[in-house]
Protein backbone atom coordinates (compact mmCIF):
# COMPACT_ATOMS: atom_id res chain seq x y z
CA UNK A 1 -17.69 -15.95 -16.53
CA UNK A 2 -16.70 -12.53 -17.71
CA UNK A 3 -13.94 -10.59 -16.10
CA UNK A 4 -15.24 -7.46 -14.08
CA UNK A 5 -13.09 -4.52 -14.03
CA UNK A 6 -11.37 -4.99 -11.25
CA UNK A 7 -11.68 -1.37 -9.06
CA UNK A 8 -15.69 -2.47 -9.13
CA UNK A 9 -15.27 -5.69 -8.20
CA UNK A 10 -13.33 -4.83 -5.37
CA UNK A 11 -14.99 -1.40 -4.30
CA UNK A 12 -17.00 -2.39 -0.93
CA UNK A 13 -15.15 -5.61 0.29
CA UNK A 14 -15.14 -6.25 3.36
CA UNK A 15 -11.93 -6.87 4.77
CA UNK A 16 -10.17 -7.32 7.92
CA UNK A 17 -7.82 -4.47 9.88
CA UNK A 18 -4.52 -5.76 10.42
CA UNK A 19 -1.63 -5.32 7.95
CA UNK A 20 -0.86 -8.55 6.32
CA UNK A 21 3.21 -7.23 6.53
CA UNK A 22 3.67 -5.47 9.40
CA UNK A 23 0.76 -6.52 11.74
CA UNK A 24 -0.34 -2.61 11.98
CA UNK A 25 -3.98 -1.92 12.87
CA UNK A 26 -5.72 0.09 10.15
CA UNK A 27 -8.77 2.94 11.12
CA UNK A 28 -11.14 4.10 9.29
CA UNK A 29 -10.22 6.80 7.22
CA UNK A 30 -6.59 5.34 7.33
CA UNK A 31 -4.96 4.58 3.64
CA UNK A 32 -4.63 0.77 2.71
CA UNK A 33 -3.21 -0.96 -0.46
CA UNK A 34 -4.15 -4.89 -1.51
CA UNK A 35 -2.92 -7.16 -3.74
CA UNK A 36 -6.04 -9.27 -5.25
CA UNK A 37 -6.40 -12.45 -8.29
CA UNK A 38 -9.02 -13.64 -10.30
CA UNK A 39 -10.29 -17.10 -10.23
CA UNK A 40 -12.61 -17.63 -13.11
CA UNK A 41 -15.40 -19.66 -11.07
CA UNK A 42 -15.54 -16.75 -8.02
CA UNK A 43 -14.49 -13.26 -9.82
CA UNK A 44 -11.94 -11.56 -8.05
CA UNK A 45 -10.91 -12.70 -4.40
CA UNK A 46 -8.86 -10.05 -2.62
CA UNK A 47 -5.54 -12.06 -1.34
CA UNK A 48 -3.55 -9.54 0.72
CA UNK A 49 -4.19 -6.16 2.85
CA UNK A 50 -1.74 -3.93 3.59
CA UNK A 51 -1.32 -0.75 5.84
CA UNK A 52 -0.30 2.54 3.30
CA UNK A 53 3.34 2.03 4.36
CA UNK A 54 3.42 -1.14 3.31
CA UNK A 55 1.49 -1.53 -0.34
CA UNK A 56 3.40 -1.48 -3.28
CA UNK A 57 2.11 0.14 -6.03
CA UNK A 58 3.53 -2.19 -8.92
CA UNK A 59 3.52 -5.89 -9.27
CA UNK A 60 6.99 -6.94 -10.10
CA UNK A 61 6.76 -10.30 -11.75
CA UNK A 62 3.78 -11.49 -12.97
CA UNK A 63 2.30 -14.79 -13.02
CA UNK A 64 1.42 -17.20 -16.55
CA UNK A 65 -1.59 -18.07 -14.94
CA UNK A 66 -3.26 -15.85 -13.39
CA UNK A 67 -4.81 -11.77 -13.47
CA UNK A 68 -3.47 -10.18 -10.76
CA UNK A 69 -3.66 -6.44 -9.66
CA UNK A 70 -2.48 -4.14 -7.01
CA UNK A 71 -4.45 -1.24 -5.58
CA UNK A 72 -5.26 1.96 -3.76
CA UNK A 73 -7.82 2.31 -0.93
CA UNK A 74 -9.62 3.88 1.91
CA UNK A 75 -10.39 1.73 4.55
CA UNK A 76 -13.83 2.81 5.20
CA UNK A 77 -15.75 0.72 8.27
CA UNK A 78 -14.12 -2.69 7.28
CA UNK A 79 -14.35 -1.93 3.90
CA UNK A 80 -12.59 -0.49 0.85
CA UNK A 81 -13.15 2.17 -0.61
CA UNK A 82 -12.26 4.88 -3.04
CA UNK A 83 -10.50 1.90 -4.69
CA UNK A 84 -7.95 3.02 -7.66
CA UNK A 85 -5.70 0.06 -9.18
CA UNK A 86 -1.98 1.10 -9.51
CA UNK A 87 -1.32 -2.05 -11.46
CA UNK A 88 -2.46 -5.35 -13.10
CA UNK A 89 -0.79 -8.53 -14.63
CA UNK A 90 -2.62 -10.22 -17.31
CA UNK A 91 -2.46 -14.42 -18.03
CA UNK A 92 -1.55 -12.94 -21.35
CA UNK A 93 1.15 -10.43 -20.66
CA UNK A 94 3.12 -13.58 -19.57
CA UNK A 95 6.48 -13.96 -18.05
């Protein structure tokens, strides 16, 4: 399975409203960042949701196994959009 670019991939989910850190209640319109992975037999599988106070914009220490990214994001009607990644970690950026 080939990788999709990540922003695509993601643009569109539909995700819950609560902040997975600080158990805030997100509207529409209201800024959100997300953490997500790829797993090569799914594509990319969004992990975490967080409330614009919350999200972090860099990932600080990658993982050996896995592509990761962080991200931007409007939270549009249960769904992202307007998504923008702020950062990825690659398998082969390693440790």
């Amino acid at each position: 399975m080939t990788v999709v670019e990540p922003a695509k991939a993601i643009q569109g989910t539909r995700v819950g409203r609560i902040c997975d850190r600080c158990n805030r209640g997100l509207c529409t319109g209201d800024a959100s960042c997300f953490y997500a992975t790829w797993y090569a037999d799914t594509g990319w599988y969004l992990r975490r949701l967080y409330c614009g106070d919350c999200g972090e914009s860099t990932i600080e220490s990658g993982t050996a196994d896995a592509d990761e990214v962080v991200g931007e994001a409007v939270f549009w009607n249960h769904q992202l959009a307007g998504v923008r990644i702020t950062d990825r970690s690659r398998p082969e950026d390693g440790e």
